[in-house]
N, C-alpha and C. Protein backbone atom coordinates (compact mmCIF):
# COMPACT_ATOMS: atom_id res chain seq x y z
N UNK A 1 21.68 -8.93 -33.97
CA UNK A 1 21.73 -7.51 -33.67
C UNK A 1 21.59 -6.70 -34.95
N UNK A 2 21.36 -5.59 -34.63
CA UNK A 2 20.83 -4.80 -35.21
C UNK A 2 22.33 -4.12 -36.42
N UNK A 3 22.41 -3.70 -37.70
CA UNK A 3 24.10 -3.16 -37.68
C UNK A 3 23.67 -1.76 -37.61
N UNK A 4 25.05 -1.37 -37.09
CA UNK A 4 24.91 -0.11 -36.44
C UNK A 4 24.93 0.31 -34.95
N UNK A 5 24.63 -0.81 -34.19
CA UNK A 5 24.11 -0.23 -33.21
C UNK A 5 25.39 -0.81 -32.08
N UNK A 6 26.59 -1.18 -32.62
CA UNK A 6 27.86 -1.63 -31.75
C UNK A 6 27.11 -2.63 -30.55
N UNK A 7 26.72 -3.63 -31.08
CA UNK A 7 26.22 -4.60 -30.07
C UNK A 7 25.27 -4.64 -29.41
N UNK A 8 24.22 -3.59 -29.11
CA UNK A 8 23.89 -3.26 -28.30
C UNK A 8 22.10 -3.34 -28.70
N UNK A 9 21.00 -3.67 -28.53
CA UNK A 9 19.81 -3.11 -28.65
C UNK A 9 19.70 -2.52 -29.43
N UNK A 10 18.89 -2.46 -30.81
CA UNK A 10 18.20 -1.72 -31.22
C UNK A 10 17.40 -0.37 -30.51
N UNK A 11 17.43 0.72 -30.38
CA UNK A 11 16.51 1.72 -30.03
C UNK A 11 15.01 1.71 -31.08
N UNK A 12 14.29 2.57 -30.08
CA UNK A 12 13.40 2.83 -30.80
C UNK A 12 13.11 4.23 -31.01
N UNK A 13 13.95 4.40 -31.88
CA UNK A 13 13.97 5.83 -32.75
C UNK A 13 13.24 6.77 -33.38
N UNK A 14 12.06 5.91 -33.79
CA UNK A 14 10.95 6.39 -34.39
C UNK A 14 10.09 6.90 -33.26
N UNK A 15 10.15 6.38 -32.23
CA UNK A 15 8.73 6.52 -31.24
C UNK A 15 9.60 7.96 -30.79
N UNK A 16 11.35 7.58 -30.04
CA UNK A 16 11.64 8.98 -29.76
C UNK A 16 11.79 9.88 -30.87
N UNK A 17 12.02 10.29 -32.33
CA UNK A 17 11.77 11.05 -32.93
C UNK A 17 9.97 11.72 -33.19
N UNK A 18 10.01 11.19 -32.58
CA UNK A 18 8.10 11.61 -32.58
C UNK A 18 7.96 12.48 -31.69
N UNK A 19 9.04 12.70 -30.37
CA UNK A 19 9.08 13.38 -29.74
C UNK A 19 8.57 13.03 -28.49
N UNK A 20 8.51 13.59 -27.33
CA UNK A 20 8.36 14.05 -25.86
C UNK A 20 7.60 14.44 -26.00
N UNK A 21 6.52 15.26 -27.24
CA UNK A 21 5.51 15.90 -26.66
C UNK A 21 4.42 14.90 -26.62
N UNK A 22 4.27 13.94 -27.56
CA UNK A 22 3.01 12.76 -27.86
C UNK A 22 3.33 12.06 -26.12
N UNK A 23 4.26 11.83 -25.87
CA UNK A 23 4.37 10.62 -24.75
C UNK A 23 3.84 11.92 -23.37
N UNK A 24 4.19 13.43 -23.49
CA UNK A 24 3.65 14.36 -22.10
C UNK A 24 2.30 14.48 -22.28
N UNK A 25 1.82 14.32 -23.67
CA UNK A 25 0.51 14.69 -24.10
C UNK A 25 -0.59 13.26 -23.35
N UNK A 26 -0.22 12.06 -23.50
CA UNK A 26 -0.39 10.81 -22.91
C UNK A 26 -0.23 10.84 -21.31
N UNK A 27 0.17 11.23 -20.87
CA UNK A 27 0.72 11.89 -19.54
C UNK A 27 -0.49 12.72 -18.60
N UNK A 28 -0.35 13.65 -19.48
CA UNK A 28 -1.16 14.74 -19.20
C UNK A 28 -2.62 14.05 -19.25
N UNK A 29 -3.23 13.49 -20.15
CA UNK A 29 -4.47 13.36 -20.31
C UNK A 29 -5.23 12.04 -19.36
N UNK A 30 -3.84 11.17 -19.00
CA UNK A 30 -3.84 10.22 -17.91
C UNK A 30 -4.27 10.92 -16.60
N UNK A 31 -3.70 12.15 -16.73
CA UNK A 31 -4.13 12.39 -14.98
C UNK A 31 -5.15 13.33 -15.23
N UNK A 32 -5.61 14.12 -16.12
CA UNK A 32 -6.76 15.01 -15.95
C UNK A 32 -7.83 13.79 -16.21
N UNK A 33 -8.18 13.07 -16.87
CA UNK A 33 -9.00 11.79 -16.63
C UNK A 33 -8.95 11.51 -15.28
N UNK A 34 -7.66 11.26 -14.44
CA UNK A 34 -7.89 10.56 -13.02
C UNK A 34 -8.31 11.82 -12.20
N UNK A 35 -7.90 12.94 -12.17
CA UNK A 35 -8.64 14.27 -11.83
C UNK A 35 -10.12 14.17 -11.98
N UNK A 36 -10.51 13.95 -13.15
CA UNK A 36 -11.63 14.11 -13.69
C UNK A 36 -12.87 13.32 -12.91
N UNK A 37 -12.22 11.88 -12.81
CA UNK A 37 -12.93 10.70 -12.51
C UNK A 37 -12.95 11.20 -10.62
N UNK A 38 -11.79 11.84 -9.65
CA UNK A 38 -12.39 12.02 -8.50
C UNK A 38 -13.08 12.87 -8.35
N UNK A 39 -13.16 14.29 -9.24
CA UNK A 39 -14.57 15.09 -9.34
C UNK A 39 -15.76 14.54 -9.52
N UNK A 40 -16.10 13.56 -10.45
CA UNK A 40 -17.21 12.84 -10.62
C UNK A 40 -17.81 12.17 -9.52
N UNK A 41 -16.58 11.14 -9.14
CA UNK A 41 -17.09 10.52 -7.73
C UNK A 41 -16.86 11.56 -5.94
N UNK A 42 -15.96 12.01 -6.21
CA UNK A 42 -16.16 12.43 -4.53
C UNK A 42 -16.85 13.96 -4.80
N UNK A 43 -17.02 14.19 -3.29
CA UNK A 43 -18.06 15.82 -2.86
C UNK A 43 -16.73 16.57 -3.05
N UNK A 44 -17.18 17.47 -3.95
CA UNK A 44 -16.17 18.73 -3.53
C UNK A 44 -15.37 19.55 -2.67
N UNK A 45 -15.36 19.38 -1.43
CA UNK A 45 -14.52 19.29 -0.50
C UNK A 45 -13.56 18.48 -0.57
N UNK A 46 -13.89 17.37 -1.05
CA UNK A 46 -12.96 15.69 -1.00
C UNK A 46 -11.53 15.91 -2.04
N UNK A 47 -11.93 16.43 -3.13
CA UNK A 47 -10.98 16.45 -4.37
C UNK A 47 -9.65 16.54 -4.28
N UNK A 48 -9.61 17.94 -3.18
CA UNK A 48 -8.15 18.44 -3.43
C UNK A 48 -7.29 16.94 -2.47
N UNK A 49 -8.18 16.86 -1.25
CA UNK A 49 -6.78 15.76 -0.38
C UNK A 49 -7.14 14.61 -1.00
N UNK A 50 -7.72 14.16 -2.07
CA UNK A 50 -7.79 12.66 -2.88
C UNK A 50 -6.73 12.83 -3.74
N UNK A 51 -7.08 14.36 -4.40
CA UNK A 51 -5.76 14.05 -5.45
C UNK A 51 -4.53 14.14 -5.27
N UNK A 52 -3.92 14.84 -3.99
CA UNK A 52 -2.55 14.89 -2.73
C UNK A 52 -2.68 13.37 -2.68
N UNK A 53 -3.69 12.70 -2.00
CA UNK A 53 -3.13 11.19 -1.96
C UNK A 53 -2.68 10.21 -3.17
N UNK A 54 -3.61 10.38 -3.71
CA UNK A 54 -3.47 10.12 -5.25
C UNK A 54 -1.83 10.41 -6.21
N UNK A 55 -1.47 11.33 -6.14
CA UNK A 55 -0.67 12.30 -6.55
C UNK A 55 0.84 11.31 -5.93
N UNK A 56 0.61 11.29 -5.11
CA UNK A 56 1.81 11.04 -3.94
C UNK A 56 2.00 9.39 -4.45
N UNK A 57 0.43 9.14 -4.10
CA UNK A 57 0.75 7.43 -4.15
C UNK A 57 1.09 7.17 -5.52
N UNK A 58 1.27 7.50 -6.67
CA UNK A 58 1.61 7.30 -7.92
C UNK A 58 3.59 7.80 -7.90
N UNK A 59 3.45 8.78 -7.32
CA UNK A 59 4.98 8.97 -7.28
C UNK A 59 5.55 7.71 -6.59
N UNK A 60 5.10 7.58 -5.20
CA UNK A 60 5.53 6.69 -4.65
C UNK A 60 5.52 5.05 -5.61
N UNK A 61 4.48 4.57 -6.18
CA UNK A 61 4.90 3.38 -6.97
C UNK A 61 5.84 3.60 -8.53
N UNK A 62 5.99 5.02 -9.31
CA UNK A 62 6.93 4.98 -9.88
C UNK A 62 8.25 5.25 -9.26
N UNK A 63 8.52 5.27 -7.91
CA UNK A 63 10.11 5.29 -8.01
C UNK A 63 9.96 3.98 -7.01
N UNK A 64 9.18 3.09 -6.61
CA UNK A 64 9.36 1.80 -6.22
C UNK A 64 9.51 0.95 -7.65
N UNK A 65 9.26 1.72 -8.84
CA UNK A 65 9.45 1.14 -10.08
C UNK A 65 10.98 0.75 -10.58
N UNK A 66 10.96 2.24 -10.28
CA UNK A 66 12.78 2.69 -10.34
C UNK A 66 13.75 2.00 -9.65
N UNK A 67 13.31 2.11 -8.67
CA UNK A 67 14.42 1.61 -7.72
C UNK A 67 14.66 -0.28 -8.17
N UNK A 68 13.48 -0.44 -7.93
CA UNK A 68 13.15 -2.21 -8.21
C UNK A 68 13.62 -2.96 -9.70
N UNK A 69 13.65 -1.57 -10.25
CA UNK A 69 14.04 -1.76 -12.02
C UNK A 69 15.54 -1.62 -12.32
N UNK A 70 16.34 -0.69 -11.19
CA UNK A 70 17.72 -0.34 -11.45
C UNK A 70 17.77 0.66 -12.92
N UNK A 71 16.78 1.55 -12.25
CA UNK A 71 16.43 2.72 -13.49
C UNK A 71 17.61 3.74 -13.58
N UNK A 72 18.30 3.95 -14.43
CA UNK A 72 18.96 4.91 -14.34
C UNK A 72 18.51 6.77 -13.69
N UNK A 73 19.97 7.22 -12.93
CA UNK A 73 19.09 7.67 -11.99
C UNK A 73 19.22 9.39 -12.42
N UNK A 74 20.52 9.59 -13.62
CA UNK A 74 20.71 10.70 -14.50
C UNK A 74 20.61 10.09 -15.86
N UNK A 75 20.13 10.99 -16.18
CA UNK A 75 20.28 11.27 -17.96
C UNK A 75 20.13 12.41 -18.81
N UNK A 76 20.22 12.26 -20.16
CA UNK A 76 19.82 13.76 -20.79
C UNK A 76 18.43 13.56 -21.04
N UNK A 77 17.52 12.79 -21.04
CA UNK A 77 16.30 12.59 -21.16
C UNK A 77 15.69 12.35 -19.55
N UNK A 78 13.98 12.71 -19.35
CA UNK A 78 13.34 13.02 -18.37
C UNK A 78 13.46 11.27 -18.18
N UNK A 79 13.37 11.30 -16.71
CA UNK A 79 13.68 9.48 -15.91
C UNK A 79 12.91 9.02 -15.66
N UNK A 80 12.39 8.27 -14.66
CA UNK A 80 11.53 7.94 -14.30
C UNK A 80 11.91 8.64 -12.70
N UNK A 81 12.68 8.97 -12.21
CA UNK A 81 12.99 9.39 -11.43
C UNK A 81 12.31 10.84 -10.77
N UNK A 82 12.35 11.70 -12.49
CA UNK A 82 11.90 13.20 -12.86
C UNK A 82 10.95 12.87 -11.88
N UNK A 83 10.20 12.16 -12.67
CA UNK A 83 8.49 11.97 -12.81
C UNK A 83 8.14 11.51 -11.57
N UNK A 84 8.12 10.71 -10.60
CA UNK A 84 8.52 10.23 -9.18
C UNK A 84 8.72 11.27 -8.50
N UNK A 85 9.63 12.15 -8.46
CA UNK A 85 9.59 13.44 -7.53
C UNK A 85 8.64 14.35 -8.21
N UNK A 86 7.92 14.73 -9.25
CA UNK A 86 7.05 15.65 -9.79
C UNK A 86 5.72 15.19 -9.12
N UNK A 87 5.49 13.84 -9.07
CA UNK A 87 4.17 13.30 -8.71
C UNK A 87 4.41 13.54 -6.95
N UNK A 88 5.71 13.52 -6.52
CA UNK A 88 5.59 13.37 -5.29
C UNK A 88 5.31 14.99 -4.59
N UNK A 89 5.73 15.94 -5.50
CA UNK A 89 5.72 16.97 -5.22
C UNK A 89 4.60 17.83 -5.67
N UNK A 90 3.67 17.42 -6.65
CA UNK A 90 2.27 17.89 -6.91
C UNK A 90 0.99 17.61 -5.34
N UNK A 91 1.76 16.07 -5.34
CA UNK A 91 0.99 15.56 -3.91
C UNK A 91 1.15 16.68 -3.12
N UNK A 92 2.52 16.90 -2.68
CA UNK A 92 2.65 17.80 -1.26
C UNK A 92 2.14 19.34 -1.60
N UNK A 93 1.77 19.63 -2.73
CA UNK A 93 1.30 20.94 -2.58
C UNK A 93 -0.12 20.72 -3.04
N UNK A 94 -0.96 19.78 -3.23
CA UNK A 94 -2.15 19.59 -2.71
C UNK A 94 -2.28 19.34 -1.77
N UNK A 95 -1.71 18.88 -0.57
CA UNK A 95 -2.05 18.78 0.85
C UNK A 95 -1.94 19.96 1.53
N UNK A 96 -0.53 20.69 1.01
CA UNK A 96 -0.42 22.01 1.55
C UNK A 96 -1.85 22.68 1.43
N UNK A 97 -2.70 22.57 0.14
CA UNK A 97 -3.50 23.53 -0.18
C UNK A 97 -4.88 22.83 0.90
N UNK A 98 -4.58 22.01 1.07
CA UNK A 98 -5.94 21.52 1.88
C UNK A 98 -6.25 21.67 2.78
N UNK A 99 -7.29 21.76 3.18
CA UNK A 99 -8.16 22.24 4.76
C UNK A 99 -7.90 21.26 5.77
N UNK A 100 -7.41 21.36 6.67
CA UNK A 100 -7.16 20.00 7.78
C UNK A 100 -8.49 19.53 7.78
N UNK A 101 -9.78 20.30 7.96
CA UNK A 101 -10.89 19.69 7.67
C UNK A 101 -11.66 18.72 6.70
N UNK A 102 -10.81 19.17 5.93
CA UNK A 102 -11.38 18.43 4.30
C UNK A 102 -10.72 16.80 4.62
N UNK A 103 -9.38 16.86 5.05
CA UNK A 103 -8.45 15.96 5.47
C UNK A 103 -9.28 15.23 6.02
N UNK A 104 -9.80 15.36 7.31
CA UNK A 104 -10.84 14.64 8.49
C UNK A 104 -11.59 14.15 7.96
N UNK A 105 -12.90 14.28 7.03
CA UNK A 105 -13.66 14.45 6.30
C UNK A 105 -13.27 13.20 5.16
N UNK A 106 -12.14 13.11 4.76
CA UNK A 106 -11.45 11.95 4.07
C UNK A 106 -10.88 11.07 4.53
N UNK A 107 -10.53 10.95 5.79
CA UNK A 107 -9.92 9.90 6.30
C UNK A 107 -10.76 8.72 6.77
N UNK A 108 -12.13 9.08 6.94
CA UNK A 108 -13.25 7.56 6.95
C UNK A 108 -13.27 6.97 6.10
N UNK A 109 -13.68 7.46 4.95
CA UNK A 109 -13.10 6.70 3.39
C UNK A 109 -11.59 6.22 2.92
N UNK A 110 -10.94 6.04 3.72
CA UNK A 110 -9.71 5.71 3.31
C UNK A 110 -9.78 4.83 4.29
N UNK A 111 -10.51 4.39 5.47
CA UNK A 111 -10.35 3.54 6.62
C UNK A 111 -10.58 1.90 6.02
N UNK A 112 -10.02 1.12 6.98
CA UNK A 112 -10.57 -0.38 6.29
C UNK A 112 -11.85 -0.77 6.88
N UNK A 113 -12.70 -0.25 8.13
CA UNK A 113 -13.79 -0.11 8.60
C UNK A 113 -14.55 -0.07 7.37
């Protein structure tokens, strides 16, 4: 062990003194890329309820992360938890924003047909 650290793990101090903004900045550029990449591929109509599904289904496998990991579920730092309801809740207000039509229109492509 590490001295100093009363038994316990070493942290990694350096990466968090670097801050929250490098790891939101990584974050951020992860999903305007995956944004990016369903503009490229689907018709413009398609975008908004891909990225609601999209959006959702990423929340949904980080808090199947959480849960499966025994992630802590408060802290003074953002959780994985945060991030899990943010993704889950970007989803639901891209669906809100979507056309039931656009919806229809996407649901053949999502079929296993």
């Amino acid at each position: 062990m590490a001295q100093g650290t009363g038994g316990r793990w070493p942290s990694f101090a350096p990466f968090r003194a670097a801050g929250w903004q490098a790891q939101t900045a990584v974050m951020a550029g992860a999903a305007l890329a995956a944004f990016g990449a369903l503009v490229l591929i689907l018709p413009t109509p398609l975008v908004l309820p891909a990225f609601a599904a999209v959006a959702f289904g990423v929340g949904l496998a980080v808090a199947a992360w959480g849960w499966f990991s025994g992630a802590q579920q408060q802290g003074n730092r953002i959780t994985c938890w945060d991030v899990a309801s943010t993704c889950v809740f970007i989803g639901f207000a891209a669906g809100v924003l979507s056309e039931p039509g656009q919806v229809a229109q996407l649901s053949p492509l999502l079929s296993a047909n």
